[in-house]
N, C-alpha and C. Protein backbone atom coordinates (compact mmCIF):
# COMPACT_ATOMS: atom_id res chain seq x y z
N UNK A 1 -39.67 69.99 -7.19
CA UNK A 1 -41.05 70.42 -7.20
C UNK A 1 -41.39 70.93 -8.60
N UNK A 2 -42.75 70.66 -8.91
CA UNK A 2 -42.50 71.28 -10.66
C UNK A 2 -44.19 72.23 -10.83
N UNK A 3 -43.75 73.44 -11.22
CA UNK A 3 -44.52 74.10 -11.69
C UNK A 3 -45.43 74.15 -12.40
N UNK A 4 -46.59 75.16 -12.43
CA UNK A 4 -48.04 74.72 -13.13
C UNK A 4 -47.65 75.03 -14.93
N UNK A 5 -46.69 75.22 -14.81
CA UNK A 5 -45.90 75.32 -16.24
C UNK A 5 -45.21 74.02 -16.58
N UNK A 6 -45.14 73.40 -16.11
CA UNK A 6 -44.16 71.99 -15.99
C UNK A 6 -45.22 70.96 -15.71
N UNK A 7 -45.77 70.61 -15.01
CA UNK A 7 -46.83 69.76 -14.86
C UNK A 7 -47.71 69.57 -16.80
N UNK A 8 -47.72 67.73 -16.46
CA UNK A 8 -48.40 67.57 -18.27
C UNK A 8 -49.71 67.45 -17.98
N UNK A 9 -50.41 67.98 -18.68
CA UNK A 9 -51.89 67.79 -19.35
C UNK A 9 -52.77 67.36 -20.03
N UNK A 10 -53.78 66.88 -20.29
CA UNK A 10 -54.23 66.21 -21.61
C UNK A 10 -54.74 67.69 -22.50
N UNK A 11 -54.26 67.26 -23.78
CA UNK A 11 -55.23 67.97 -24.28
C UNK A 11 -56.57 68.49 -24.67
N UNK A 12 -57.11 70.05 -23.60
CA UNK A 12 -58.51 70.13 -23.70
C UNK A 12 -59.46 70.27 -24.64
N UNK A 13 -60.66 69.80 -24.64
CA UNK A 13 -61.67 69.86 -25.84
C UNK A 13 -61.21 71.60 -26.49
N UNK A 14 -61.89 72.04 -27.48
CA UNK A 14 -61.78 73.20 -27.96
C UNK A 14 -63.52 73.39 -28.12
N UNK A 15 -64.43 72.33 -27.88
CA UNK A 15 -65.96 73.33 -28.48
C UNK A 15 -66.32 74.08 -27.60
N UNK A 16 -65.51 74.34 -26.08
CA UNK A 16 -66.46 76.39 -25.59
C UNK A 16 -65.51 76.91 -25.77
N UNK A 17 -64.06 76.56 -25.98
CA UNK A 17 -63.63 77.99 -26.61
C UNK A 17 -64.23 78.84 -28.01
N UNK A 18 -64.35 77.51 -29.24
CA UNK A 18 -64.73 77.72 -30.47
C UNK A 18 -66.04 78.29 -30.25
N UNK A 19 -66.70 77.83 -29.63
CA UNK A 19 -68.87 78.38 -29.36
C UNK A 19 -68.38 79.61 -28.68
N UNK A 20 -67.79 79.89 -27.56
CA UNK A 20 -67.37 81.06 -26.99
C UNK A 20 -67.34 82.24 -28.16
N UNK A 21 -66.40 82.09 -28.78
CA UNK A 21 -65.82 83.20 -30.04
C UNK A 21 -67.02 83.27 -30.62
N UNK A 22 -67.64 82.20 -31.88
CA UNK A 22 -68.41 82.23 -32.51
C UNK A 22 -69.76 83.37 -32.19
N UNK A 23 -70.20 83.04 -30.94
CA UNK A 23 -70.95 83.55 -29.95
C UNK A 23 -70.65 85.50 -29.97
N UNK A 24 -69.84 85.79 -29.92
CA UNK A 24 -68.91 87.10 -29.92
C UNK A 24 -68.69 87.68 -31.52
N UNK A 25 -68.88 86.53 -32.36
CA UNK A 25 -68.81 87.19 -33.96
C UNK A 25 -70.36 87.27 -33.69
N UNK A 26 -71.21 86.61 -33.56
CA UNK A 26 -72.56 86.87 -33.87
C UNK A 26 -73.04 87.82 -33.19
N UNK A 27 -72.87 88.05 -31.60
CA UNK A 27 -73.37 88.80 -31.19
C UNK A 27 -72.62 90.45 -31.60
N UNK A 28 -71.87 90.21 -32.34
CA UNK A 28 -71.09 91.37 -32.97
C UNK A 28 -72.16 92.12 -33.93
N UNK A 29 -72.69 91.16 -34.92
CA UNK A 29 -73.67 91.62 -36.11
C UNK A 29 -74.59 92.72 -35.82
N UNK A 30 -75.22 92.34 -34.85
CA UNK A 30 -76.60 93.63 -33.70
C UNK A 30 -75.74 94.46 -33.69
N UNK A 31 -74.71 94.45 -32.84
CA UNK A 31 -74.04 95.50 -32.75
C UNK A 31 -73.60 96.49 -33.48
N UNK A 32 -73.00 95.86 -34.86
CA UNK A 32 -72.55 96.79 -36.03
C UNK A 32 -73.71 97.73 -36.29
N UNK A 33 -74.83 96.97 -36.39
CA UNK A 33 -75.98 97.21 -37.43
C UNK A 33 -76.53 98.47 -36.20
N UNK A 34 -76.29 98.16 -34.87
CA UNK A 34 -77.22 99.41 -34.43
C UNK A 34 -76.50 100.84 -34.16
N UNK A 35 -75.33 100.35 -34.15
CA UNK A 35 -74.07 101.64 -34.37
C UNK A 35 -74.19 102.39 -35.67
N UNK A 36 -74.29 101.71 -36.04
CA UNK A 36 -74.28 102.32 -37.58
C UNK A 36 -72.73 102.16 -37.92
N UNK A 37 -72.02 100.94 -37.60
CA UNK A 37 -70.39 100.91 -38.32
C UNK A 37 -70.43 99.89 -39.37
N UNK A 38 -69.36 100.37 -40.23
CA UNK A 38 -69.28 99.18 -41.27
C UNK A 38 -69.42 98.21 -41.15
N UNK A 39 -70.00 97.51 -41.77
CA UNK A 39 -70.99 96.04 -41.86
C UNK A 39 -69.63 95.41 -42.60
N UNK A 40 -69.01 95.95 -43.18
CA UNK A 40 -67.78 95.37 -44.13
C UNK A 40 -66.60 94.82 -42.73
N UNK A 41 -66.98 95.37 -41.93
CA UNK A 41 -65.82 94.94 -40.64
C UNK A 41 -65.93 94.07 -40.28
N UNK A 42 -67.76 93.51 -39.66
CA UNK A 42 -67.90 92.54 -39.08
C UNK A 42 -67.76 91.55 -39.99
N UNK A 43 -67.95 91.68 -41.45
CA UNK A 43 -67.86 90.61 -42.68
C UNK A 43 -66.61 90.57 -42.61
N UNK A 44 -65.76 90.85 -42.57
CA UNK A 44 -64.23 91.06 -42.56
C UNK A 44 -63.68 89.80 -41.53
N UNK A 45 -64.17 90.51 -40.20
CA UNK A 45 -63.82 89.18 -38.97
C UNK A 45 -64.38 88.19 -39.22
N UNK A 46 -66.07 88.04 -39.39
CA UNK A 46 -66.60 86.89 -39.28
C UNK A 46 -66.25 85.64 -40.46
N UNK A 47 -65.56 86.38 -41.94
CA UNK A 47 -64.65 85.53 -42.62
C UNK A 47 -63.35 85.22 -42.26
N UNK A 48 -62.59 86.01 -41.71
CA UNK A 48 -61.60 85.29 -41.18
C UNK A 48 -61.30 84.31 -40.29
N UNK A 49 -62.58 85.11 -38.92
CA UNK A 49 -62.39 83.38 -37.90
C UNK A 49 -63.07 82.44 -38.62
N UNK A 50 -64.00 82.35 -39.67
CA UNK A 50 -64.10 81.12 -40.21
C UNK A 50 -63.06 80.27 -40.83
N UNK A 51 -62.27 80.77 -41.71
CA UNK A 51 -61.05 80.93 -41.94
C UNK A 51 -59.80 79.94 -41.88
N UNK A 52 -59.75 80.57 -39.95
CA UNK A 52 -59.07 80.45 -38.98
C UNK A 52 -59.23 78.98 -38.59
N UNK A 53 -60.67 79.07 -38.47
CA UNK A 53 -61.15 77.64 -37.51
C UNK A 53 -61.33 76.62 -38.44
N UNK A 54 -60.80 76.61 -39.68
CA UNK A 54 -60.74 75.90 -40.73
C UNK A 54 -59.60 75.41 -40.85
N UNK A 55 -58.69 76.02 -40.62
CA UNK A 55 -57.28 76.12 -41.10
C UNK A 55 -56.87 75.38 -39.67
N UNK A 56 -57.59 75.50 -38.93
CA UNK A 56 -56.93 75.14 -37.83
C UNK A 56 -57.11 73.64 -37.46
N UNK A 57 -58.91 73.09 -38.13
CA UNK A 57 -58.97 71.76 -37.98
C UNK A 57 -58.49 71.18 -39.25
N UNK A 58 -57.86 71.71 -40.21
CA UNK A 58 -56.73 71.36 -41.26
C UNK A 58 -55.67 70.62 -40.67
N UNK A 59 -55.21 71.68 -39.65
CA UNK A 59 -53.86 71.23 -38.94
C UNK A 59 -54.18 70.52 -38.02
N UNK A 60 -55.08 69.97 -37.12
CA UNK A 60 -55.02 68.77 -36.10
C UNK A 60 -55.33 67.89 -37.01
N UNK A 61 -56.02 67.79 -37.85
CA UNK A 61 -56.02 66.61 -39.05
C UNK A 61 -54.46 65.81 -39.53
N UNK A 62 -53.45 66.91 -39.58
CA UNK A 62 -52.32 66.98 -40.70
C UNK A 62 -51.24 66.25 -39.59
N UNK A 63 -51.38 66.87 -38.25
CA UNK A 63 -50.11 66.77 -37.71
C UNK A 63 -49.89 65.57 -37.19
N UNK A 64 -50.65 64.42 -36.89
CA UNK A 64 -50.16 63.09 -36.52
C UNK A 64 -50.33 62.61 -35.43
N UNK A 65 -48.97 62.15 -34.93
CA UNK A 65 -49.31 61.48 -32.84
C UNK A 65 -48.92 62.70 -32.56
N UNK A 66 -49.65 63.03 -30.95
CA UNK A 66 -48.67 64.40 -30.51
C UNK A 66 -47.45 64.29 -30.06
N UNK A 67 -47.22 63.19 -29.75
CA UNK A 67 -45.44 63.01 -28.98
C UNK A 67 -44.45 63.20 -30.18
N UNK A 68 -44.89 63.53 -31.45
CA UNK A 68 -43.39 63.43 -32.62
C UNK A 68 -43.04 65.03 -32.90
N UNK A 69 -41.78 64.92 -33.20
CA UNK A 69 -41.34 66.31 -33.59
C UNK A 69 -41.79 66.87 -34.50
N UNK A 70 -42.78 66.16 -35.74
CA UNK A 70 -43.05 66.45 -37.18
C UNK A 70 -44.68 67.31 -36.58
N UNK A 71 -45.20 66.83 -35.63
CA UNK A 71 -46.64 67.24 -34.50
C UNK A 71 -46.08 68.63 -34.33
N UNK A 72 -45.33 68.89 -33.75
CA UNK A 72 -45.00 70.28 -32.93
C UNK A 72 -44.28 71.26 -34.29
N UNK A 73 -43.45 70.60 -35.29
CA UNK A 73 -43.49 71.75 -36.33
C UNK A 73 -44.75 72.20 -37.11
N UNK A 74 -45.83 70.87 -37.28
CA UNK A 74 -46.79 71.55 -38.11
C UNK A 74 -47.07 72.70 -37.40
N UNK A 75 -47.42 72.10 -36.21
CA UNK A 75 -48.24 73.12 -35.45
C UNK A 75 -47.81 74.73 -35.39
N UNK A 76 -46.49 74.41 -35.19
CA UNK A 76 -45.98 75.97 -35.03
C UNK A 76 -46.10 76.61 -36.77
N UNK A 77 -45.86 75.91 -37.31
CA UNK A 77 -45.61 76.65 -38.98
C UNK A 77 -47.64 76.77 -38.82
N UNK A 78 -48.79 76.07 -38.62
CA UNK A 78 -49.47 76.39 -38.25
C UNK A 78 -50.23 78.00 -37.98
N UNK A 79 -49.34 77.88 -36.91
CA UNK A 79 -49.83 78.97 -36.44
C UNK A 79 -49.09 80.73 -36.74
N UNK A 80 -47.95 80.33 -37.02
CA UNK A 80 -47.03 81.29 -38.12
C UNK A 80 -47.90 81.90 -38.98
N UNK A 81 -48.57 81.00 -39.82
CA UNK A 81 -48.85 81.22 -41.06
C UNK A 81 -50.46 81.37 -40.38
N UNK A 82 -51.32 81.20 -39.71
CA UNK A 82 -52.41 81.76 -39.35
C UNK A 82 -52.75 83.35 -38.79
N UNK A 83 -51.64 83.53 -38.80
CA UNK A 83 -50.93 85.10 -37.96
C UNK A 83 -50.93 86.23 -39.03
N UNK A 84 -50.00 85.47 -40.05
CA UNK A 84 -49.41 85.70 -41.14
C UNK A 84 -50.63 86.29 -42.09
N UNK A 85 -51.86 85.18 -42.07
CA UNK A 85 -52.91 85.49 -43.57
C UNK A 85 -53.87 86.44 -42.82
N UNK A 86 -53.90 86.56 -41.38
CA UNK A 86 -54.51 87.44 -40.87
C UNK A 86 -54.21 88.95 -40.80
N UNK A 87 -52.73 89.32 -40.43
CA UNK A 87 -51.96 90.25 -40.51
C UNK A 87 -52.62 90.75 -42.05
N UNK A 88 -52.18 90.20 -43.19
CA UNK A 88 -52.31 90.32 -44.53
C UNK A 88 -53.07 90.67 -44.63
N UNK A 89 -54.24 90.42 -44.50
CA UNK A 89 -55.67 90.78 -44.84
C UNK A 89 -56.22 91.56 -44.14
N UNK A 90 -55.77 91.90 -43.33
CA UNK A 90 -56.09 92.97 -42.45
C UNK A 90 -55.38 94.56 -43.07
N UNK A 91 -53.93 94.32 -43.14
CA UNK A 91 -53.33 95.24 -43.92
C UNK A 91 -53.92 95.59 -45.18
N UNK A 92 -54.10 94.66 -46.04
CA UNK A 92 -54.39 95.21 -47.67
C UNK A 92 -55.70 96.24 -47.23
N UNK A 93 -57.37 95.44 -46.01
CA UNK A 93 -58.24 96.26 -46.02
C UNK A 93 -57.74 97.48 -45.67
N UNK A 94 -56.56 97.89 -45.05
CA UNK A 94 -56.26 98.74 -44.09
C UNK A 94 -55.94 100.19 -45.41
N UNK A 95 -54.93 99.38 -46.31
CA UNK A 95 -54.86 100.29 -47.20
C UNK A 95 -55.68 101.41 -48.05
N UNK A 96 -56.62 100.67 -48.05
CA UNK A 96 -57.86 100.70 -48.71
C UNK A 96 -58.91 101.42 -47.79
N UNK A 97 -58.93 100.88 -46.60
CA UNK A 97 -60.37 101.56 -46.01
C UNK A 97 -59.77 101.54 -44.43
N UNK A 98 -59.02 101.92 -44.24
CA UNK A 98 -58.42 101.79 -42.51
C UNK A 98 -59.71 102.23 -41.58
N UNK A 99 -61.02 102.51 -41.55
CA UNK A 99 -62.26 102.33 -40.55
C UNK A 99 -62.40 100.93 -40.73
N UNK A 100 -62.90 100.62 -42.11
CA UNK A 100 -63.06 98.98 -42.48
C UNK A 100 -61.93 98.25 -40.90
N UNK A 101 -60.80 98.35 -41.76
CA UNK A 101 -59.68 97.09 -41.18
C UNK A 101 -59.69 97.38 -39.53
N UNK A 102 -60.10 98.50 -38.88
CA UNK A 102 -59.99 98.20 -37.74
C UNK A 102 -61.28 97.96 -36.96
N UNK A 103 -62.49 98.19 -37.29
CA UNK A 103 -63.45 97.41 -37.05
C UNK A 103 -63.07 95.72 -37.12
N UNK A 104 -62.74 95.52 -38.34
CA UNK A 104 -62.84 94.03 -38.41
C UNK A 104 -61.67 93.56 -37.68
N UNK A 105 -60.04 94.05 -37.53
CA UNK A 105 -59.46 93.90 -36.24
C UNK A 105 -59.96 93.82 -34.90
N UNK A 106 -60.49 94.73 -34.78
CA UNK A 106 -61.07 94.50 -33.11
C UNK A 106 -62.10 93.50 -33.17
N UNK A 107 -63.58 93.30 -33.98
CA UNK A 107 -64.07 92.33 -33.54
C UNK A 107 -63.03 90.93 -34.16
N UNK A 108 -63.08 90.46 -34.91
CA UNK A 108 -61.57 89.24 -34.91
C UNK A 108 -60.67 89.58 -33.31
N UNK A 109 -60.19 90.57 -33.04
CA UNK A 109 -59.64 90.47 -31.92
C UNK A 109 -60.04 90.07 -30.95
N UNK A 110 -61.14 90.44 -30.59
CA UNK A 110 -62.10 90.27 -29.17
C UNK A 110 -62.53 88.98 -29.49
N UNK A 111 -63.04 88.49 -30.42
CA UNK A 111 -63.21 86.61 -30.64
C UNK A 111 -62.02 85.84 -30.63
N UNK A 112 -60.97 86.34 -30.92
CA UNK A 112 -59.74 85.36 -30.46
C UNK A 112 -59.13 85.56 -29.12
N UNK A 113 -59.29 86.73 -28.46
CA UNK A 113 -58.73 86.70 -27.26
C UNK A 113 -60.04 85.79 -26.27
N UNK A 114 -60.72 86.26 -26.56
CA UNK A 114 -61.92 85.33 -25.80
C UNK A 114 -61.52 83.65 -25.84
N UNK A 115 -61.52 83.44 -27.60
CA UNK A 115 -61.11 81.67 -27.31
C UNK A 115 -59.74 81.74 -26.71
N UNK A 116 -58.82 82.37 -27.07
CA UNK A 116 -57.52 82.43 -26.50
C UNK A 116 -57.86 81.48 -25.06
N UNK A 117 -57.95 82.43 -24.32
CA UNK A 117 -58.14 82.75 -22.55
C UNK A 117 -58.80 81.94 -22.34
N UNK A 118 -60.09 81.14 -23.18
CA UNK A 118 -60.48 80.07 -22.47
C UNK A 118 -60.05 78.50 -22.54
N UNK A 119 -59.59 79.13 -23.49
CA UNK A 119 -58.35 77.54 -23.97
C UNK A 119 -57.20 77.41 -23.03
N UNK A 120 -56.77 78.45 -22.74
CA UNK A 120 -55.83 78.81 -21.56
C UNK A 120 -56.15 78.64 -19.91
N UNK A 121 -57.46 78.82 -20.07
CA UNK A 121 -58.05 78.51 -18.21
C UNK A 121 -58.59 77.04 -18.41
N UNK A 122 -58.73 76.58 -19.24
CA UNK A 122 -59.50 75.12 -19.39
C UNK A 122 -57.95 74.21 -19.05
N UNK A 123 -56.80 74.45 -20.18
CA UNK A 123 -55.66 73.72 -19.88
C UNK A 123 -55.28 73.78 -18.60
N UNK A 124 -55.20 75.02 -18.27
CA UNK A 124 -54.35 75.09 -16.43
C UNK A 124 -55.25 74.99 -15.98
N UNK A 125 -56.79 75.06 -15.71
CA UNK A 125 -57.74 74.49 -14.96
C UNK A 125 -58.34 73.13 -14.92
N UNK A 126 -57.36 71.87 -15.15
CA UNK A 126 -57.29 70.84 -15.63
C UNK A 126 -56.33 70.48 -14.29
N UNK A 127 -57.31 69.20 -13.50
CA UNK A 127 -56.21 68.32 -12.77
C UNK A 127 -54.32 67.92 -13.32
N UNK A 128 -53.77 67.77 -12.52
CA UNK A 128 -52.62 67.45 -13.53
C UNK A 128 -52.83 65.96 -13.58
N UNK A 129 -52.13 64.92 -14.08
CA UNK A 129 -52.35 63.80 -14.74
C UNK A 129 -51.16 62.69 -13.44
């Protein structure tokens, strides 16, 4: 018998996860602005998931057929290193202005867990094949 972990899938579109997030940086902007929090935060996230979602259609560009092993290392060095320039840049603001870096952590956070989770219910909410 094989599990909803084991069962193959096609790979799902990404434009409501990507519109999802996007949606969550913008509707972030009102927000900063009527709080009165650093505007440097939401500039902070809203350059990075751009960034991100750059870097990322870099790598479905780069990596090839999906069935080869050379597919599944980009991907992971991919996403290593998407972790990686985020971490970074988050830290240096942090040094510097730690209100800054965690504003722009949390909204970046809350736009990636959002696409996260829906990239995640779209795959397992997908007939199996």
């Amino acid at each position: 018998m094989r599990s909803a972990l084991m069962t193959p899938r096609p790979v799902p579109g990404r434009l409501v996860p990507v519109a999802a997030s996007a949606f969550v940086i913008a509707l972030a902007l009102p927000i900063f602005l009527i709080a009165g929090w650093p505007i440097g935060g939401w500039a902070i996230a809203a350059v990075l998931w751009v960034a991100m979602q750059g870097l990322t259609l870099l790598l479905v560009r780069a990596r090839g057929p999906l069935d080869s092993v050379a597919a599944s290392g980009v991907l992971a060095f991919g996403l290593m290193f998407k972790s990686l320039v985020v971490l970074v840049v988050l830290i240096a603001v942090a040094v510097s202005d730690p209100r800054l870096a965690l504003a722009g952590a949390l909204t970046y956070a809350l736009a990636y867990t959002l696409e996260f989770g829906l990239s995640l219910a779209s795959y397992f909410g997908k007939a199996s094949a």
